[in-house]
Protein backbone atom coordinates (compact mmCIF):
# COMPACT_ATOMS: atom_id res chain seq x y z
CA UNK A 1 47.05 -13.22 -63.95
CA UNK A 2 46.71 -9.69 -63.13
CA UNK A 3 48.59 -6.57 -62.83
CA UNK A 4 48.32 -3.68 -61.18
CA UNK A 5 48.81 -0.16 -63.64
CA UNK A 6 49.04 3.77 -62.50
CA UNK A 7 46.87 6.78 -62.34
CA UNK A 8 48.35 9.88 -61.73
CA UNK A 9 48.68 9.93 -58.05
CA UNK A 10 50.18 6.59 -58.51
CA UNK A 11 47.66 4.26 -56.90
CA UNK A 12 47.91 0.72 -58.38
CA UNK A 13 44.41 -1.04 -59.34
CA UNK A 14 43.88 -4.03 -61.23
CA UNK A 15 43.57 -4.54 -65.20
CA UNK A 16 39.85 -6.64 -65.74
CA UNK A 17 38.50 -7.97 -69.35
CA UNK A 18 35.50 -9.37 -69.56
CA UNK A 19 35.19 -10.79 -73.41
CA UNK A 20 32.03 -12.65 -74.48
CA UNK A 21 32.12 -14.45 -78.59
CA UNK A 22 29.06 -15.87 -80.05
CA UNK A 23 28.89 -17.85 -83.63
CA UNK A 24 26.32 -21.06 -83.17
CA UNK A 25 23.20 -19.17 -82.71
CA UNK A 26 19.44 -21.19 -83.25
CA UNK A 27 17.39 -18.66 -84.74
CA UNK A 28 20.12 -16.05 -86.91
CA UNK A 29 22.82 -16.86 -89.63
CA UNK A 30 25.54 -18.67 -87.77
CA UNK A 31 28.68 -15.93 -87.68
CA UNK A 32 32.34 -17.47 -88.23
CA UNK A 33 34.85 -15.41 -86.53
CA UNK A 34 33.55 -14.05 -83.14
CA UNK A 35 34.56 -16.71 -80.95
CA UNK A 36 38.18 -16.56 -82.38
CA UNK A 37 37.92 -12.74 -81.80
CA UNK A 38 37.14 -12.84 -78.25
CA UNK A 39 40.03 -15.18 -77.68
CA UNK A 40 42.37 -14.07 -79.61
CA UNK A 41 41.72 -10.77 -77.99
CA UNK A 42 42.06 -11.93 -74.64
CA UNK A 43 45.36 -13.67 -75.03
CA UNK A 44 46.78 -10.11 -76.23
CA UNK A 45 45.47 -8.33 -72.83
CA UNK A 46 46.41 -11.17 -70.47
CA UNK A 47 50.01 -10.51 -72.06
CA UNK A 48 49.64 -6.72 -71.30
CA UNK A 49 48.63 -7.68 -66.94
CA UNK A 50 44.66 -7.84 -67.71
CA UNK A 51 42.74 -9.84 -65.63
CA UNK A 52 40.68 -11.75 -68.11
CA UNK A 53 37.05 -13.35 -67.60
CA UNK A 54 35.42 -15.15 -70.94
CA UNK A 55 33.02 -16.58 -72.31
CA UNK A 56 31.61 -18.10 -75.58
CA UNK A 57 28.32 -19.32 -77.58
CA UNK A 58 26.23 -18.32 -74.49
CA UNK A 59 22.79 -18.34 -73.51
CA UNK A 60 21.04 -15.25 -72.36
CA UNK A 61 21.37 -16.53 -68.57
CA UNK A 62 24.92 -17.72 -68.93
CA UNK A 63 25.66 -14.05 -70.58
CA UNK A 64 23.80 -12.59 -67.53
CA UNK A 65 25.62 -14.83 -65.08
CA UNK A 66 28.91 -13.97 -66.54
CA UNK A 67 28.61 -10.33 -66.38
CA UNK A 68 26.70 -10.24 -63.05
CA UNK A 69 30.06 -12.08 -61.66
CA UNK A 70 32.47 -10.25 -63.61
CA UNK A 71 30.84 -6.77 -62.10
CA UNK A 72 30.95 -8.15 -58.51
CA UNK A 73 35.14 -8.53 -58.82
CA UNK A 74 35.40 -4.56 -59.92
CA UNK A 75 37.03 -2.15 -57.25
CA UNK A 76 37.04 1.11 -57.16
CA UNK A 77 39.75 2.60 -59.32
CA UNK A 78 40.23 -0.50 -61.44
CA UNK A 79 40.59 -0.40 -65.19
CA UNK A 80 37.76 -2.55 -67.00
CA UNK A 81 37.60 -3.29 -70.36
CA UNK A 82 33.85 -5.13 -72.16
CA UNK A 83 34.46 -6.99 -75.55
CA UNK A 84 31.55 -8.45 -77.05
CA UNK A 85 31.14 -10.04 -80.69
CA UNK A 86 28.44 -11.49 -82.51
CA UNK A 87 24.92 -10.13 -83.20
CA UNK A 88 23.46 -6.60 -82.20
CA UNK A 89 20.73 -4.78 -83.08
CA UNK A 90 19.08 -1.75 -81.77
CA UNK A 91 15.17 -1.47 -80.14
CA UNK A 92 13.27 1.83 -78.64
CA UNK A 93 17.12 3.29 -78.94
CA UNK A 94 18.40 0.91 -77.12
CA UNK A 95 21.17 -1.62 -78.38
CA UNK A 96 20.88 -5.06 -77.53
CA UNK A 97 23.32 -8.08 -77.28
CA UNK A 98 21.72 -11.48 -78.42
CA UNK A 99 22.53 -14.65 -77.02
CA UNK A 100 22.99 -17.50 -78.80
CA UNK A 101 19.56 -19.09 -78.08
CA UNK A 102 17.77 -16.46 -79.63
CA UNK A 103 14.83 -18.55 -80.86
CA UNK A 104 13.77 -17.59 -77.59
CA UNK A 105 13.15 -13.92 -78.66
CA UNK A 106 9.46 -13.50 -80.57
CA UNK A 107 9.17 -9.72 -80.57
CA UNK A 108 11.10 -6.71 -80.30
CA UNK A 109 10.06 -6.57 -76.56
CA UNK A 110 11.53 -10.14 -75.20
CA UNK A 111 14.73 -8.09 -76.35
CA UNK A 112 14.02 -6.59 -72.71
CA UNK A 113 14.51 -9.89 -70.63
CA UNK A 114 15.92 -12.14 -73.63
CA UNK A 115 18.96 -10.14 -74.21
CA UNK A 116 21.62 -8.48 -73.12
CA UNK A 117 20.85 -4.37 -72.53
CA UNK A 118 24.81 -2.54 -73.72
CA UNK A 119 23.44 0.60 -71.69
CA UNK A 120 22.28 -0.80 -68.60
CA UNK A 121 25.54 -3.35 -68.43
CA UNK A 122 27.63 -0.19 -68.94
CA UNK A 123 26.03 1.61 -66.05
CA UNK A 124 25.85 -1.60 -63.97
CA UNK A 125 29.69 -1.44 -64.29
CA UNK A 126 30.11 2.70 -63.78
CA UNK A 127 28.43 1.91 -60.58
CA UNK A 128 30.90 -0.31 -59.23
CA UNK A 129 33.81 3.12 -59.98
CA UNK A 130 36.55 2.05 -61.79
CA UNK A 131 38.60 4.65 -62.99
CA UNK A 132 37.60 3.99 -67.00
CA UNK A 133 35.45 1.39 -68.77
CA UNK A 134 35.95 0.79 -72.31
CA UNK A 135 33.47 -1.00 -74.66
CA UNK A 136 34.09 -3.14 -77.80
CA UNK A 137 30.82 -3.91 -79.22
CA UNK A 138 31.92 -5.54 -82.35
CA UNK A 139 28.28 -6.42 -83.25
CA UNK A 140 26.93 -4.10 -86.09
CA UNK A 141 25.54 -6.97 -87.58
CA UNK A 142 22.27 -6.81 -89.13
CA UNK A 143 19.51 -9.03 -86.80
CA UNK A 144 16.52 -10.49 -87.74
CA UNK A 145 14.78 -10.16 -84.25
CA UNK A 146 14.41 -6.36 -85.02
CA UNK A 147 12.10 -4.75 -87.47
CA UNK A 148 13.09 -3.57 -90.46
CA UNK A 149 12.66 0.15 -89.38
CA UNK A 150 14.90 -0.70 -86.37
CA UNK A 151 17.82 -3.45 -87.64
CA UNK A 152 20.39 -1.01 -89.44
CA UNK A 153 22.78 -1.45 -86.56
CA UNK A 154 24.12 0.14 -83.29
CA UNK A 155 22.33 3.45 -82.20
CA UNK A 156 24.89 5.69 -80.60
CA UNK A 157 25.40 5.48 -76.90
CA UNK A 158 25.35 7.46 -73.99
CA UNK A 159 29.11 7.57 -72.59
CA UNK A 160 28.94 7.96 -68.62
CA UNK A 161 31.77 10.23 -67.13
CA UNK A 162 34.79 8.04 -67.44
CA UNK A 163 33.53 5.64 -70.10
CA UNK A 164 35.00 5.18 -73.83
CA UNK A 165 32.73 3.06 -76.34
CA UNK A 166 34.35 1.95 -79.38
CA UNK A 167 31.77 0.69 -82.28
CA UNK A 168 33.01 -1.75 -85.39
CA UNK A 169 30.86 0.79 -87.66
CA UNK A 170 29.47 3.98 -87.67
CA UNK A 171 25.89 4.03 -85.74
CA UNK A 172 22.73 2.83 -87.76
CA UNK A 173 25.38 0.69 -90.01
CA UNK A 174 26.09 -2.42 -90.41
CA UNK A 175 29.51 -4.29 -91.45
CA UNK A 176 29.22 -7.85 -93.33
CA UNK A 177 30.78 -11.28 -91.61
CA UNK A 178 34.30 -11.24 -93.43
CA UNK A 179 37.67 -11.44 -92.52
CA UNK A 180 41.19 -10.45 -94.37
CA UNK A 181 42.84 -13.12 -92.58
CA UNK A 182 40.55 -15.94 -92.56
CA UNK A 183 40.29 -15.76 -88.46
CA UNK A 184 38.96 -12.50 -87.34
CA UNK A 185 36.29 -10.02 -88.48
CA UNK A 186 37.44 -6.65 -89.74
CA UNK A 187 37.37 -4.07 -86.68
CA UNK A 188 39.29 -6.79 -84.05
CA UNK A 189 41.92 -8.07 -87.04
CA UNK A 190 42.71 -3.97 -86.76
CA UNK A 191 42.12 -3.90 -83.17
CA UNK A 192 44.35 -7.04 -82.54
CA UNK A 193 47.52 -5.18 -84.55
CA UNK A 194 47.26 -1.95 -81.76
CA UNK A 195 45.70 -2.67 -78.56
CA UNK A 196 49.33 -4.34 -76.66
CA UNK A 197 51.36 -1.46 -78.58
CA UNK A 198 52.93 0.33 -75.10
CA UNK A 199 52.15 3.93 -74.50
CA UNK A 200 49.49 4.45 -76.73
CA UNK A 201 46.40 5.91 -75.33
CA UNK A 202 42.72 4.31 -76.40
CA UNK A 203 41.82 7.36 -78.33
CA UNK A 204 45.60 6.42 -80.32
CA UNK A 205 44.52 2.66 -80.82
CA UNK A 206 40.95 3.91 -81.89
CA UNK A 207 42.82 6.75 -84.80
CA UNK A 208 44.69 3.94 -86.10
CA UNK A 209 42.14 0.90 -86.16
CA UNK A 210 39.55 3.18 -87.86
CA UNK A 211 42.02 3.88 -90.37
CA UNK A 212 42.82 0.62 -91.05
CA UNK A 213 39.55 -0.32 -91.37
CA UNK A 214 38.67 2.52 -93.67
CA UNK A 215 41.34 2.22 -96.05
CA UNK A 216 40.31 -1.64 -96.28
CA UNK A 217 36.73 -0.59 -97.10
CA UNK A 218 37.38 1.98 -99.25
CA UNK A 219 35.50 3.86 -96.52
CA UNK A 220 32.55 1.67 -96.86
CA UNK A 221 33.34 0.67 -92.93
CA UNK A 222 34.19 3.25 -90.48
CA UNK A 223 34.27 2.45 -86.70
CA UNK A 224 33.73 5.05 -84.76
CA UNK A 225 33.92 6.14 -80.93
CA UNK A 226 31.70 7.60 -78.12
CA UNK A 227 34.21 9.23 -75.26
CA UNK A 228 33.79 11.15 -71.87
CA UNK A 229 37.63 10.51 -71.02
CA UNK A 230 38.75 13.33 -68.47
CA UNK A 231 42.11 11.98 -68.76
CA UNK A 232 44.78 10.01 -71.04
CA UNK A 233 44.52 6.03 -70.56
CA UNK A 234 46.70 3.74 -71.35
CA UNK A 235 46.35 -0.13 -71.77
CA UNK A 236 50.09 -1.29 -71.81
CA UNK A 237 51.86 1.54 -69.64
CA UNK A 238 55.43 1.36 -70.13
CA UNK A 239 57.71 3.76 -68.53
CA UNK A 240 61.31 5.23 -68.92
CA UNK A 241 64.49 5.24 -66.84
CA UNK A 242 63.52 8.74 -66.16
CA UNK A 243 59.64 8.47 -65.84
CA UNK A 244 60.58 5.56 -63.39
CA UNK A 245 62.88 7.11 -61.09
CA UNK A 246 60.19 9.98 -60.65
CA UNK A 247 57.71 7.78 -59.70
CA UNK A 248 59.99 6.42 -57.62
CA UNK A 249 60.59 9.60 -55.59
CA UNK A 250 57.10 10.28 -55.87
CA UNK A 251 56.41 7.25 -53.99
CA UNK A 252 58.73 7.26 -51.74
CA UNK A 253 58.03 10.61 -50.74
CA UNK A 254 54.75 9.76 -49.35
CA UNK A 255 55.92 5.99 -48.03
CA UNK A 256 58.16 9.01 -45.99
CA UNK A 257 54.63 10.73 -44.98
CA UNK A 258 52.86 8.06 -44.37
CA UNK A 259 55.64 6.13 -42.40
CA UNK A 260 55.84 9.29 -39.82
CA UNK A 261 51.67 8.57 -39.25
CA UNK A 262 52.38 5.23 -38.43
CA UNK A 263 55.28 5.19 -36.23
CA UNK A 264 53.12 8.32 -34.19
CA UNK A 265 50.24 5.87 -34.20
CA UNK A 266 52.68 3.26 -33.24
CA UNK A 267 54.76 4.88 -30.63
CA UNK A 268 50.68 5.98 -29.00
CA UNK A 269 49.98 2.57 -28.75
CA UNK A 270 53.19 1.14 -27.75
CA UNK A 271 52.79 3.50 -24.71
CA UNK A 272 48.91 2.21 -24.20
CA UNK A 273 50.65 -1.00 -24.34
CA UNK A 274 52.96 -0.39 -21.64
CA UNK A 275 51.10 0.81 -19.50
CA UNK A 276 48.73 -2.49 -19.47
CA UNK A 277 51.96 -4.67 -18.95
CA UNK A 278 52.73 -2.20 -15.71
CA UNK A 279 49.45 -2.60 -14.22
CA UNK A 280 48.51 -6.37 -14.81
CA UNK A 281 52.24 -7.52 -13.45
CA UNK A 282 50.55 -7.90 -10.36
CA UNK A 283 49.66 -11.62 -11.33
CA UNK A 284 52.37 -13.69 -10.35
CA UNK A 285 50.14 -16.57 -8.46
CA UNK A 286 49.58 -18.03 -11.84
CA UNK A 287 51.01 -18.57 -14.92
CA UNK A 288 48.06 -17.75 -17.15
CA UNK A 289 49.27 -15.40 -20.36
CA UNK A 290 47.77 -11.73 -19.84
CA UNK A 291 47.62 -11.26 -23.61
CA UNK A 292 45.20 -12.84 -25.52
CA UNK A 293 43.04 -12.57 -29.05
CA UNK A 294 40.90 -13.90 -31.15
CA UNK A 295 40.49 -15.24 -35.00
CA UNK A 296 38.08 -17.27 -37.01
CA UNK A 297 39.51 -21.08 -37.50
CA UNK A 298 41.58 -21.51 -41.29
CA UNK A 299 38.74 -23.71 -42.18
CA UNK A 300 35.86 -21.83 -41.03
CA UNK A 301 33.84 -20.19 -43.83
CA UNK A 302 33.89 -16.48 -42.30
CA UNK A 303 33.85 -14.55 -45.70
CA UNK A 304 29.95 -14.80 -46.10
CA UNK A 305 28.15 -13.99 -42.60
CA UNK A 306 24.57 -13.11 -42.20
CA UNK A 307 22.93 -12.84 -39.11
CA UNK A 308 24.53 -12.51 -35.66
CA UNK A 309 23.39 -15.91 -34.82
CA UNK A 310 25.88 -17.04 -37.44
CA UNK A 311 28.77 -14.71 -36.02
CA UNK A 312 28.84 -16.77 -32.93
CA UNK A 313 28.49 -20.01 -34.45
CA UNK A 314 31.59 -19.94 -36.07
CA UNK A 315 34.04 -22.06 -35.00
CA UNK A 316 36.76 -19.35 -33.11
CA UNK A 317 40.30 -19.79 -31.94
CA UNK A 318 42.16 -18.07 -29.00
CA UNK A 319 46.14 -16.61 -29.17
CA UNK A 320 48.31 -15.70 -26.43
CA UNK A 321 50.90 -12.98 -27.10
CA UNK A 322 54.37 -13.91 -25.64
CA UNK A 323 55.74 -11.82 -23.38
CA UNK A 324 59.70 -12.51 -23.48
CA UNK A 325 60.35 -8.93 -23.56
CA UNK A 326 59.15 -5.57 -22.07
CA UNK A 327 59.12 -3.78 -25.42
CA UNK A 328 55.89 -3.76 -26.78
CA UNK A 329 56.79 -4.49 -29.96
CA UNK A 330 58.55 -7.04 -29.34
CA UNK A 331 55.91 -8.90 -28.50
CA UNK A 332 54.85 -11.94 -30.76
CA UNK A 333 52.46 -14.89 -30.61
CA UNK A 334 53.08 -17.70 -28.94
CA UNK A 335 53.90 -21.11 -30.34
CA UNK A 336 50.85 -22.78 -29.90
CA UNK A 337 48.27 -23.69 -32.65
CA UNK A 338 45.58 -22.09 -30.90
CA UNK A 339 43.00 -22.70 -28.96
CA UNK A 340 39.27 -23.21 -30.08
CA UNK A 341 37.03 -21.44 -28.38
CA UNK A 342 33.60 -22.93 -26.37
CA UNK A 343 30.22 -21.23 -25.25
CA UNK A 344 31.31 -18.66 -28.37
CA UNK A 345 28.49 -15.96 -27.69
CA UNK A 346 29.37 -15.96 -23.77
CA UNK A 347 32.96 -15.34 -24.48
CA UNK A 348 32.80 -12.96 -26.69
CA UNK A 349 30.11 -10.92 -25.04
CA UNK A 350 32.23 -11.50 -21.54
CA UNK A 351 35.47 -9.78 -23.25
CA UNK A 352 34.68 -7.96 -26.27
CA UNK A 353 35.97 -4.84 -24.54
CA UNK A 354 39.10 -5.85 -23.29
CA UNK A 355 39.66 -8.14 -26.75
CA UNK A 356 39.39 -4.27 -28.58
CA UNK A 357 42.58 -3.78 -26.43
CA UNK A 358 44.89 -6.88 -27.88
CA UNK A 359 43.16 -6.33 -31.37
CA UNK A 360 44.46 -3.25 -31.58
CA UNK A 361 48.15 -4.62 -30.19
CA UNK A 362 47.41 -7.32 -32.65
CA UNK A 363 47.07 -4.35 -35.55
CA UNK A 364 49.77 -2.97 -34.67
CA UNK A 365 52.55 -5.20 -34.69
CA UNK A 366 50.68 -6.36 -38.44
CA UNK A 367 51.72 -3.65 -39.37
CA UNK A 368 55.32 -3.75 -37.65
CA UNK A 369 55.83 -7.28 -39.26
CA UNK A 370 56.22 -8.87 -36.03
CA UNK A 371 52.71 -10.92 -35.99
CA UNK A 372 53.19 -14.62 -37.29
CA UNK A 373 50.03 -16.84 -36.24
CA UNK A 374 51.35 -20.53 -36.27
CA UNK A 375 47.57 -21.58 -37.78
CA UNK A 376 49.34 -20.62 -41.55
CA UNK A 377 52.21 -22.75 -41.26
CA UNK A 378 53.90 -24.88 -39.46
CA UNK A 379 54.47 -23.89 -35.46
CA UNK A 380 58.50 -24.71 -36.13
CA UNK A 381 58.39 -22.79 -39.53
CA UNK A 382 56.72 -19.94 -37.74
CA UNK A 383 59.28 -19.85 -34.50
CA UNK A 384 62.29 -21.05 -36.30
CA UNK A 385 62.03 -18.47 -39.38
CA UNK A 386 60.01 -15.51 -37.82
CA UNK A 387 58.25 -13.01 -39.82
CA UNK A 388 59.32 -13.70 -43.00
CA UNK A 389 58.18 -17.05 -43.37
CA UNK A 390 54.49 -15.45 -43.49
CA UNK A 391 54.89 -11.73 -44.57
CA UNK A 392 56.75 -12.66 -47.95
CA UNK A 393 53.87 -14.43 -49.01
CA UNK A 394 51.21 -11.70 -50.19
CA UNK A 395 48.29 -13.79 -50.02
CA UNK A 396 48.97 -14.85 -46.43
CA UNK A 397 49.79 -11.12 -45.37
CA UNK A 398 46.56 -10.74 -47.07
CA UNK A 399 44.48 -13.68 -44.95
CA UNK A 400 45.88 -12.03 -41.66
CA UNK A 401 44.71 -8.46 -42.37
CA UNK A 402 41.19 -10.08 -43.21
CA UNK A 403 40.91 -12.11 -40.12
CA UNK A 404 41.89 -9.45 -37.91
CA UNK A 405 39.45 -6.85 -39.95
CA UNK A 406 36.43 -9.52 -39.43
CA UNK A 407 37.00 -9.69 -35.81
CA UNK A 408 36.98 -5.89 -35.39
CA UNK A 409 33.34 -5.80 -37.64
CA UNK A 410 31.88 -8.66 -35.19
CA UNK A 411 32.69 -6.97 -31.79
CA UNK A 412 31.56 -3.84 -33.75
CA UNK A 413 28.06 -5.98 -33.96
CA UNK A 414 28.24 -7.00 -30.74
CA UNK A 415 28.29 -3.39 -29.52
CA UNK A 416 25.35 -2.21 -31.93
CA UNK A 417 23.21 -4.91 -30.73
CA UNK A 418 23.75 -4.28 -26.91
CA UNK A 419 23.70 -0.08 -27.05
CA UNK A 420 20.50 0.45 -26.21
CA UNK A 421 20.06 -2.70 -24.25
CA UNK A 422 19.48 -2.58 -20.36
CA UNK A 423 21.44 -5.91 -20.14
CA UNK A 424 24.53 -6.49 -17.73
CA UNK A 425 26.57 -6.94 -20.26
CA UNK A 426 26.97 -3.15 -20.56
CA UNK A 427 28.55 -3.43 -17.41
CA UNK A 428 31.12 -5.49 -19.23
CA UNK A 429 32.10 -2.34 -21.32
CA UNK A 430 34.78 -0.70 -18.16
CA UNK A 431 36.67 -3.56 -19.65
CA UNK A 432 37.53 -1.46 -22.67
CA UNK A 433 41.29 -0.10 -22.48
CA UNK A 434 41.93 -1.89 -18.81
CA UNK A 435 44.26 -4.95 -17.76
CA UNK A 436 42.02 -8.09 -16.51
CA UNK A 437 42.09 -8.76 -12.81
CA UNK A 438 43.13 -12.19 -11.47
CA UNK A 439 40.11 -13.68 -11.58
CA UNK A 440 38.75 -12.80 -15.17
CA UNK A 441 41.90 -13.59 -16.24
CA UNK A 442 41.93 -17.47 -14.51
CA UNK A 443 38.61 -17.83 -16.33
CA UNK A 444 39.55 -17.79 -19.84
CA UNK A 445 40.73 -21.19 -19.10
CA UNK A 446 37.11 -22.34 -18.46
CA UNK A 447 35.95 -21.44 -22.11
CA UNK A 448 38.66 -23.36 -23.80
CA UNK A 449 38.07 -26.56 -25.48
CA UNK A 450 41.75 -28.06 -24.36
CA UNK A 451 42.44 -28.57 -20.92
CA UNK A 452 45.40 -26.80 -19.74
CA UNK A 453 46.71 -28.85 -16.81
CA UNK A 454 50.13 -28.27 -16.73
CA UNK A 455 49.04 -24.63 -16.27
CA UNK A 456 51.36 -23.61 -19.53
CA UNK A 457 48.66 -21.84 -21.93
CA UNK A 458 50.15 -21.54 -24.54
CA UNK A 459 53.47 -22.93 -24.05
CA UNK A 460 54.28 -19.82 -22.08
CA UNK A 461 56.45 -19.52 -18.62
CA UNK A 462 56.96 -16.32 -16.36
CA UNK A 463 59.92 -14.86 -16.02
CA UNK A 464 61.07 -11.32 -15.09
CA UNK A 465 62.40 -8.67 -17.71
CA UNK A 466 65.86 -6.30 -16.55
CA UNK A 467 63.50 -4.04 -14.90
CA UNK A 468 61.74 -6.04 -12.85
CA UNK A 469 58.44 -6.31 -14.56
């Protein structure tokens, strides 16, 4: 589960945890109460809307894995949080997580490619832009893989802009293996009693886990905190009646601003639309849709594409756009499953500039919730039920935008690798923005797997609309 919380323009982004608890280690004392930490601590933020990724008694590659997987899922703007317990210690100023198989580590310099680097996974994750990452490293534990002159603890850290690093002890410290409530070590027991509390900022959480810590130490233990926070962030957001109905406005103030774009953009198009209807009427000899795009199959793996080879290999299916009315927007797809599409690379080099035309009527009525493609659910759902048998299911609305975003990027390759080519297709390119002519037109039939011999593509008949088009 994850849910989406506010900065202050009001742009939602996702909550992500990435918590990681080792005890059974090979070569160190075995620890008792990280595991239990890390989970305990990530049932607390998946109640708050976090997005939670864990992981316990791992090796160095399954650590590496983990995080290299967890880093790939970060967008820009999302709030991350890192938890990691078990044992830490600190090399050339550099802290180090260890693994669990750390009888692979000999000498302080396999800590390089034998554990986990705290600095270099913090900037790994900076890099991907969320709007703050905050680190637990509850791991001031003293290590035998360090030399003496190098095992008191955490160094300090460098915070990057946007970063908050929270530390079970003060730096070059270390804080024994125990536990007030027989389950989890000092600094997350503390951690555990704050961190789901609404409207309390991290720095608020940090104030009161140190003191609890302290005062249970006598002072012996005192966590501290490394912070380049340019603004107030808050784990468990929760706001009033009032806040609420100003973010409301807020919102719907620029839903207002943004609406007035898109019903410009629309109207623009609407009128490009038109005007194609006008000029390919002319084709009443035969029955053959004017209106026609493209999308990769449901069961085609289009997500992860290489080479352009493998673009046109993909296994392609055609859409006709009914025409039962003479307002553009009206306009929806016809009942028909689709068909797949043969001799891929001809096709799509033959009418990539014309298929930039329906793409972008496509777009558009996305956008006016009047595109339903019968390929993501039933054809009877799909006619009988219209739009909202599709749109009110996010992940579907979701699938469509992606589909109709990959086929813009792959006629945008087609047209990079023909620019500076001396090929005919160029000549294909006063396509772009025009109606088809009869005979272009008739031959879409050709690269169709299923025969139309009825002459009904698409389950579509001519008639003629109040105006006479």
């Amino acid at each position: 589960m994850a849910s989406a919380f506010s900065l202050s323009n009001n742009s939602l982004h996702t909550k992500r945890a990435l918590l990681i608890g080792n005890n059974k280690y090979k070569k160190n004392s075995p620890l008792r109460y990280c595991i239990n930490d890390a989970e305990n601590l990530a049932n607390k933020l998946h109640e708050i809307g976090f997005e939670i990724t864990a992981g316990t008694n791992l090796t160095c590659e399954q650590m590496d894995t983990m995080i290299k997987m967890f880093n790939d899922k970060i967008n820009e703007g999302d709030l991350v949080l890192f938890f990691y317990a078990g044992h830490g210690c600190q090399w050339n100023h550099l802290n180090f997580l260890i693994p669990i198989d750390d009888d692979e580590i000999k000498t302080n310099t396999d800590l390089e490619c034998r554990a986990i680097d705290a600095q270099a996974t913090l900037e790994k994750i900076m890099s991907r832009h969320p709007s703050t990452a905050i680190f637990f490293l509850d791991c001031c534990r003293n290590s035998s893989e360090c030399d003496s002159s190098n095992s008191n603890g955490l160094s300090s850290m460098r915070a990057i802009a946007d970063s908050f690093i929270g530390f079970a002890c003060d730096a070059n410290k270390v804080a024994a293996d125990e536990s007030r409530n027989g389950r989890n070590g000092l600094f997350t027991f503390h951690l555990l009693q704050h961190i789901d509390q609404p409207n309390l900022t991290i720095d608020e959480i940090m104030y009161v886990v140190c003191d609890g810590v302290m005062k249970e130490t006598d002072d012996d233990q005192c966590p501290f905190r490394v912070s380049s926070l340019r603004r107030k962030v808050y784990l468990n957001q929760q706001c009033t009646a009032e806040q609420s109905n100003d973010t409301a406005c807020a919102r719907l103030d620029r839903i207002d601003a943004k609406t007035d774009v898109i019903l410009t953009n629309t109207q623009t198009i609407i009128n490009q639309i038109k005007y194609v209807m006008t000029q390919m009427y002319e084709l009443h000899e035969f029955t053959t849709p004017r209106y026609f795009f493209i999308l990769p199959a449901k069961h085609s793996d289009w997500t992860i594409l290489n080479t352009m080879e493998e673009w046109y290999h993909l296994h392609y299916k055609l859409y006709f756009l009914c025409e039962c009315s003479n307002e553009p927007h009206q306009m929806h797809v016809a009942p028909h499953t689709g068909y797949s599409i043969k001799k891929t690379r001809e096709f799509i080099v033959k009418y990539g500039p014309y298929l930039r035309t329906t793409l972008k009527v496509a777009q558009i009525l996305f956008k006016l919730g009047s595109l339903v493609i019968p390929q993501l659910d039933t054809i009877s759902e799909a006619v009988g039920n219209g739009v909202d048998s599709i749109l009110s299911i996010p992940n579907k609305q979701k699938e469509m935008e992606e589909q109709l975003n990959f086929i813009e990027k792959l006629l945008d390759r087609v047209d990079h690798r023909w620019a500076h080519s001396k090929s005919a297709v160029l000549g294909q390119d006063k396509l772009r923005g025009m109606p088809l002519q009869g005979p272009d037109l008739r031959e879409v039939e050709t690269y169709l797997d299923i025969a139309d011999n009825k002459r009904s593509l698409g389950n579509l008949y001519r008639t003629v609309t109040v105006d006479g088009h």
